[in-house]
Protein backbone atom coordinates (compact mmCIF):
# COMPACT_ATOMS: atom_id res chain seq x y z
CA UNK A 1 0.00 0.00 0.00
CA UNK A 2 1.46 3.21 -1.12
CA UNK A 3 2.13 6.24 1.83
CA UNK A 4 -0.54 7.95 0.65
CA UNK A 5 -3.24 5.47 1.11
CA UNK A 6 -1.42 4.96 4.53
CA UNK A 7 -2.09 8.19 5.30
CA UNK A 8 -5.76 8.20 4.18
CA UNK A 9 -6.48 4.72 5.93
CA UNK A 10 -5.35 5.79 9.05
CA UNK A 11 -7.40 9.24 9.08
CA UNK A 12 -10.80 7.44 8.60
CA UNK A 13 -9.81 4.26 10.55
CA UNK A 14 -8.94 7.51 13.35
CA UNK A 15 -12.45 8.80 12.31
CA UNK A 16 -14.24 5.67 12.28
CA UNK A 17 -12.67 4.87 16.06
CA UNK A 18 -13.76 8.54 17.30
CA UNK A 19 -17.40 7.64 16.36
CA UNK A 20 -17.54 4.73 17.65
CA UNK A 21 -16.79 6.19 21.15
CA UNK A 22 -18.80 9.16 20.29
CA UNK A 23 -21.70 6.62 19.90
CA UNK A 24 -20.87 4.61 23.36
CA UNK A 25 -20.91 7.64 25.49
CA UNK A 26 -23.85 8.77 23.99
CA UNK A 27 -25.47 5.42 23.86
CA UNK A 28 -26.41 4.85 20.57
CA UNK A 29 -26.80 1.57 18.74
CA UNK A 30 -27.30 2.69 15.40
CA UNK A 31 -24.19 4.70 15.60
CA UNK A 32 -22.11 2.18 17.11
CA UNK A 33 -22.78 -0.46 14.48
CA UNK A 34 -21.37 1.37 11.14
CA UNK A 35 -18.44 3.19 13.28
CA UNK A 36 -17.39 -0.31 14.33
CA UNK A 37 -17.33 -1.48 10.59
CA UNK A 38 -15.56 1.69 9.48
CA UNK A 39 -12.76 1.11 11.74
CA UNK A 40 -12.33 -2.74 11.34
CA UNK A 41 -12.43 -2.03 7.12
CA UNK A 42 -9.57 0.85 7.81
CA UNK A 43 -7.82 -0.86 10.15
CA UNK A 44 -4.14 0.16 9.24
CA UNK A 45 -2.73 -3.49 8.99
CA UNK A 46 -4.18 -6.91 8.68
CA UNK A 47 -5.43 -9.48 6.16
CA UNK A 48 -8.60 -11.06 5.12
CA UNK A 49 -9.24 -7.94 2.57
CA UNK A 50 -11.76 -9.59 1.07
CA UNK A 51 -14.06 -9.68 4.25
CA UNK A 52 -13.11 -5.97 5.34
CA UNK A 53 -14.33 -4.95 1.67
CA UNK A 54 -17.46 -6.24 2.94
CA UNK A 55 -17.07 -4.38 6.14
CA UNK A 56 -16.34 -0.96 4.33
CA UNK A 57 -19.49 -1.62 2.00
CA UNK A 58 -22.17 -2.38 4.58
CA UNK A 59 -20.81 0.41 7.20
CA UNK A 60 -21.30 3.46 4.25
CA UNK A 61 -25.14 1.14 3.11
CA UNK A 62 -26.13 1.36 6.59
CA UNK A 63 -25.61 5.18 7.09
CA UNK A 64 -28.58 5.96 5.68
CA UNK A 65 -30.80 3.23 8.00
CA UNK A 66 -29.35 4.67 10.89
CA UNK A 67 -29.34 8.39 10.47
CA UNK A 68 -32.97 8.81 11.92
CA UNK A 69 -32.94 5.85 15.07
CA UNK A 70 -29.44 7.69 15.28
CA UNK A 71 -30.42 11.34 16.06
CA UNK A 72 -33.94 9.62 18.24
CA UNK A 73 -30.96 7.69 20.19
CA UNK A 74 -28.89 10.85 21.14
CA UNK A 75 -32.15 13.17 21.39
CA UNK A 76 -33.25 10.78 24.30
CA UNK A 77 -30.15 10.66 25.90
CA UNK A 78 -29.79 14.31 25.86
CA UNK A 79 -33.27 14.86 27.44
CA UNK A 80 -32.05 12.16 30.04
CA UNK A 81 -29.45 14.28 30.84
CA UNK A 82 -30.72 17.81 31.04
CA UNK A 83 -33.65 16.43 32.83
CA UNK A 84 -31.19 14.63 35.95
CA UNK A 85 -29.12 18.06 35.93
CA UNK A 86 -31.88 20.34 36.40
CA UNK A 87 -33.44 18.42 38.96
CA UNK A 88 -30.15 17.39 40.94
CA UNK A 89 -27.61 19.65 39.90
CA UNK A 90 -23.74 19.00 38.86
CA UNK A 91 -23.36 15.94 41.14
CA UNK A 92 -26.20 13.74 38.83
CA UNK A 93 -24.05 13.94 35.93
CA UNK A 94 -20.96 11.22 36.22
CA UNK A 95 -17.91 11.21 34.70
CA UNK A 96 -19.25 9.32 31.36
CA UNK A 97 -21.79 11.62 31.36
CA UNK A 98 -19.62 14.84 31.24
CA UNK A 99 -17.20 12.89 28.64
CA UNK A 100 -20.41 12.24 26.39
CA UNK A 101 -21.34 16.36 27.08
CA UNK A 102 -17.33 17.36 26.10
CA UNK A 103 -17.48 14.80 23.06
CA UNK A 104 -20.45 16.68 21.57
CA UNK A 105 -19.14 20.02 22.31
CA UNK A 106 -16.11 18.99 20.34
CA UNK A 107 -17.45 17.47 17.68
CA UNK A 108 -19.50 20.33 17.07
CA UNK A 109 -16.37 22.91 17.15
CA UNK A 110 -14.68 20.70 14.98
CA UNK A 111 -18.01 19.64 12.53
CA UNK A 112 -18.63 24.38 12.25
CA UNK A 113 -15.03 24.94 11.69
CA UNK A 114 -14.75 24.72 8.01
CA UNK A 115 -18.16 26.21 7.88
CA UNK A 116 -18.24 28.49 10.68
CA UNK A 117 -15.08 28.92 11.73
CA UNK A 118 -15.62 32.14 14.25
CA UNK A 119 -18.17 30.20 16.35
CA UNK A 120 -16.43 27.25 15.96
CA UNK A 121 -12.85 29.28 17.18
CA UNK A 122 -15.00 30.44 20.19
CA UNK A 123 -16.54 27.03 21.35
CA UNK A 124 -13.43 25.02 20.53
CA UNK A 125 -11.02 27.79 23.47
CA UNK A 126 -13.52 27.00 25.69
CA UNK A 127 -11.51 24.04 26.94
CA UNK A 128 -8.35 26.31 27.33
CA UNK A 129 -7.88 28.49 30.51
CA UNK A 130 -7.13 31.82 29.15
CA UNK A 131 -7.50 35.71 29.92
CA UNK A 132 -9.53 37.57 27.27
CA UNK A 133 -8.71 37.00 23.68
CA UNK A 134 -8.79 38.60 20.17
CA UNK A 135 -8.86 38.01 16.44
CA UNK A 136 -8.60 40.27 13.41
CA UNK A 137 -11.32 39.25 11.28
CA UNK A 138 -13.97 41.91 9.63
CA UNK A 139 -16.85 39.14 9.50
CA UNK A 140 -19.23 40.71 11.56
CA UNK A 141 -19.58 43.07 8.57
CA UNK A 142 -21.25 40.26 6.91
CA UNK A 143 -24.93 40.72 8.90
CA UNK A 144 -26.42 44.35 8.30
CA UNK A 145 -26.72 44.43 12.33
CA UNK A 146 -23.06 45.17 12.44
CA UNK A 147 -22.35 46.98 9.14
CA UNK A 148 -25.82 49.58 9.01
CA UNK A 149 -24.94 51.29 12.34
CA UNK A 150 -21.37 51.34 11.21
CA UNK A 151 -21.71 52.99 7.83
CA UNK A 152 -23.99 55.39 9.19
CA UNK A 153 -21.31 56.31 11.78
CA UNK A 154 -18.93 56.35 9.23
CA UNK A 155 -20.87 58.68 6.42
CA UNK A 156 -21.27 61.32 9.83
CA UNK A 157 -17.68 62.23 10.07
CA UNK A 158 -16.62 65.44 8.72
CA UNK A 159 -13.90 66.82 6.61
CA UNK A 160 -10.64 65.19 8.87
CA UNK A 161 -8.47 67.70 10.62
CA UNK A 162 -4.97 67.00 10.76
CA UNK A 163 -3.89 66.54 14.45
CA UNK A 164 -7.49 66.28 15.28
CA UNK A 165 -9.31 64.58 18.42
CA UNK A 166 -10.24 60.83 17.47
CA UNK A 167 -14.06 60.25 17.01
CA UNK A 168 -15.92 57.53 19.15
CA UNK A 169 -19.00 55.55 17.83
CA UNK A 170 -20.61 53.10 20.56
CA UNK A 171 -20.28 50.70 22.69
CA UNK A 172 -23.44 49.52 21.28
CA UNK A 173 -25.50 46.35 22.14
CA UNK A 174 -26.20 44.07 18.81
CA UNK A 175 -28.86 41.38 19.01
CA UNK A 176 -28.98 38.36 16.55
CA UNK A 177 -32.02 36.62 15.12
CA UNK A 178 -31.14 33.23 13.90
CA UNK A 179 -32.67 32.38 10.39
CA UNK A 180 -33.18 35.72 9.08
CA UNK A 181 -29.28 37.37 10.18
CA UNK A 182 -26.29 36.05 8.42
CA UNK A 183 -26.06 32.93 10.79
CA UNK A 184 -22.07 32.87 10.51
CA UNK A 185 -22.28 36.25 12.50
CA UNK A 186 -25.33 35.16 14.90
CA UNK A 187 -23.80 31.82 15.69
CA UNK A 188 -21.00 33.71 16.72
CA UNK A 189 -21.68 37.14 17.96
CA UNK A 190 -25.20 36.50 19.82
CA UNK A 191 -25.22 38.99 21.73
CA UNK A 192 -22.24 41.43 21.09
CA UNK A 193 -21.12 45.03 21.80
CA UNK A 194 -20.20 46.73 18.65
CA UNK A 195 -17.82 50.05 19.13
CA UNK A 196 -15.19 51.62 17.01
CA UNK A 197 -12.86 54.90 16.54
CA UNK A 198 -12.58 57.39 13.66
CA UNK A 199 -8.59 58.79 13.80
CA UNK A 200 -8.05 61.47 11.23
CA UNK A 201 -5.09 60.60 8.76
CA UNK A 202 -3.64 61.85 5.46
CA UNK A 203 -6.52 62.56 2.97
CA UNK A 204 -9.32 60.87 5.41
CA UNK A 205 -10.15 58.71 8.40
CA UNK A 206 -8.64 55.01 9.80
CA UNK A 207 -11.62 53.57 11.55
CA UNK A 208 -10.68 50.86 14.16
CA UNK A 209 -13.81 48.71 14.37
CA UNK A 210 -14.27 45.63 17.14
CA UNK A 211 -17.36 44.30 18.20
CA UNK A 212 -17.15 41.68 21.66
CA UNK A 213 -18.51 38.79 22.67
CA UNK A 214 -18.26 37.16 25.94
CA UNK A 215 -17.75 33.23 25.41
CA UNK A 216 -19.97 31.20 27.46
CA UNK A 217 -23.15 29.30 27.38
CA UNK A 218 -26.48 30.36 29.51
CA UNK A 219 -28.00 28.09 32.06
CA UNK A 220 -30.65 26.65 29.70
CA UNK A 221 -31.24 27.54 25.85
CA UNK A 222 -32.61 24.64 23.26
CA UNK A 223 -30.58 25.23 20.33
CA UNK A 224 -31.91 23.48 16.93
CA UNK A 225 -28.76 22.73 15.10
CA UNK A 226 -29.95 20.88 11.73
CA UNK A 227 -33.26 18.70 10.94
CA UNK A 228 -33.11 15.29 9.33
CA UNK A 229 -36.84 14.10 8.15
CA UNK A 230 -38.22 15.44 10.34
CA UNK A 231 -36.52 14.63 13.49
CA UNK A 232 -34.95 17.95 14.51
CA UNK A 233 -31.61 17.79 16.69
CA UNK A 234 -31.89 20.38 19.06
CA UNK A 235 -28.55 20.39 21.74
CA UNK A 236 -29.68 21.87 25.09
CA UNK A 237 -26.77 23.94 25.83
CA UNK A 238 -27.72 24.09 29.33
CA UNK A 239 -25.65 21.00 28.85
CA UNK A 240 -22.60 22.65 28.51
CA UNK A 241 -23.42 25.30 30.90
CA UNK A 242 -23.04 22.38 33.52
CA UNK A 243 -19.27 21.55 32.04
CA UNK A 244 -18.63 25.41 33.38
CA UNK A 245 -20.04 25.17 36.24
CA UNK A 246 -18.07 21.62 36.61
CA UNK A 247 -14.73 23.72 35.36
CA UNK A 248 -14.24 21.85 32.42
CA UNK A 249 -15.51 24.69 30.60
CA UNK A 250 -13.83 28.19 31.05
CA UNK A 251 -15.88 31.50 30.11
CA UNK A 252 -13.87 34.58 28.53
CA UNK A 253 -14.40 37.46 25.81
CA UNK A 254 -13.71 37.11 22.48
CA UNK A 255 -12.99 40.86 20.69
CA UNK A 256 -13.03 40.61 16.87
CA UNK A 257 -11.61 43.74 15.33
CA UNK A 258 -10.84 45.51 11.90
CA UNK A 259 -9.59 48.20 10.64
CA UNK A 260 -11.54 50.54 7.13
CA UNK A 261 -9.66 53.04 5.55
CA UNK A 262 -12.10 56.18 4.69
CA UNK A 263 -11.12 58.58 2.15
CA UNK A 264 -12.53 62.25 2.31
């Protein structure tokens, strides 16, 4: 086998293993099944290719069998949980049961990342002990929640003096709706302050934009992540508001900022 197909074996025979535990801590059957094929048909060394041909055929046939029982499994479970934790508190969730909470919260950072990576950024230095932190990215500018308020700022300033006092706009509060706002800046930016300062340079303004988030998840909030005929998968992130309170979690702010050139 050449180094390449090495390489790609062992990736989804990784993969195949990190479902399969995904699907034990979360208890579910229909999960468990095809994850266990995947990994024995990408298992990096062995024989009996034939029979692990087999194995690799039936785990991708079944995926679609076991999508629905799948998401019914985990929806249960996650009920189960939410349910013990709000009646008992932190000390009715176990250890398997705040390693099945941490395995969804990183499988969803990791699942958003190429999609949403800002959200995904956020949820993902959760598990990291930090101060405050900060990116340069002008996303935000993306949802007109952000960006009307801005430009509206921005068309106010006047002729720039040179030497002149810099210009404030904000801290303002910024409130997502999810489904009709750009969800790449909701997902992320739910709710943020947006702020920014007009400096006066050569032949206009530099405008030093930021809007902040703070990082953490509330003590109950039923968030509806995708739908799959008709069985919705909603996660309870009161969920991971337990892993905080647990300290497995750790809140912080997250400041995205950019800078716009204006010319006048």
């Amino acid at each position: 086998m050449s180094w390449p197909l090495r390489v790609l074996f062992a990736a989804l025979f990784s993969l195949a293993v990190a479902l399969f535990v995904f699907a034990v801590l979360w208890r579910s059957p229909s999960m468990a099944l095809p994850a266990a094929l995947g990994a024995f048909a990408t298992f990096p060394r062995g024989t009996l290719r034939p029979f692990r041909a087999v194995c690799w055929a039936v785990s991708f046939a079944l995926v679609p069998f076991v999508l629905k029982p799948c998401l019914a499994e985990q929806r249960a479970r996650r009920e189960a949980l939410f349910e013990a934790y709000t009646a008992k508190g932190l000390p009715a969730l176990d250890l398997e049961d705040r390693l099945a909470i941490a395995a969804l919260g990183l499988a969803m950072g990791g699942i958003a990342l190429p999609i949403f990576p800002e959200v995904a950024q956020e949820q993902l230095l959760l598990h990291l002990p930090s101060e405050d932190r900060s990116r340069e990215s002008d996303f935000a500018l993306g949802s007109e929640r952000v960006s009307a308020p801005l430009n509206t700022f921005i068309e106010s300033l006047p002729a720039p003096v040179p030497g002149g006092k810099p210009l404030h706009f904000g801290p303002r509060r910024v409130v997502f709706t999810y489904g009709p706002d750009d969800p790449r800046v909701a997902l992320a930016l739910n709710p943020c302050l947006l702020s920014a300062v007009a400096t006066p340079v050569e032949g206009g303004w530099r405008v030093d934009a930021e809007v902040a988030v703070e990082v953490e998840y509330p003590p109950s909030y039923p968030l509806q992540v995708f739908s799959f005929r008709g069985e919705p998968y909603i996660v309870e992130e009161g969920l991971f508001y337990a892993l905080q309170e647990a300290g497995w979690y750790h809140p912080y702010t997250m400041t995205w900022r950019w800078t716009q050139q204006v010319s006048r």
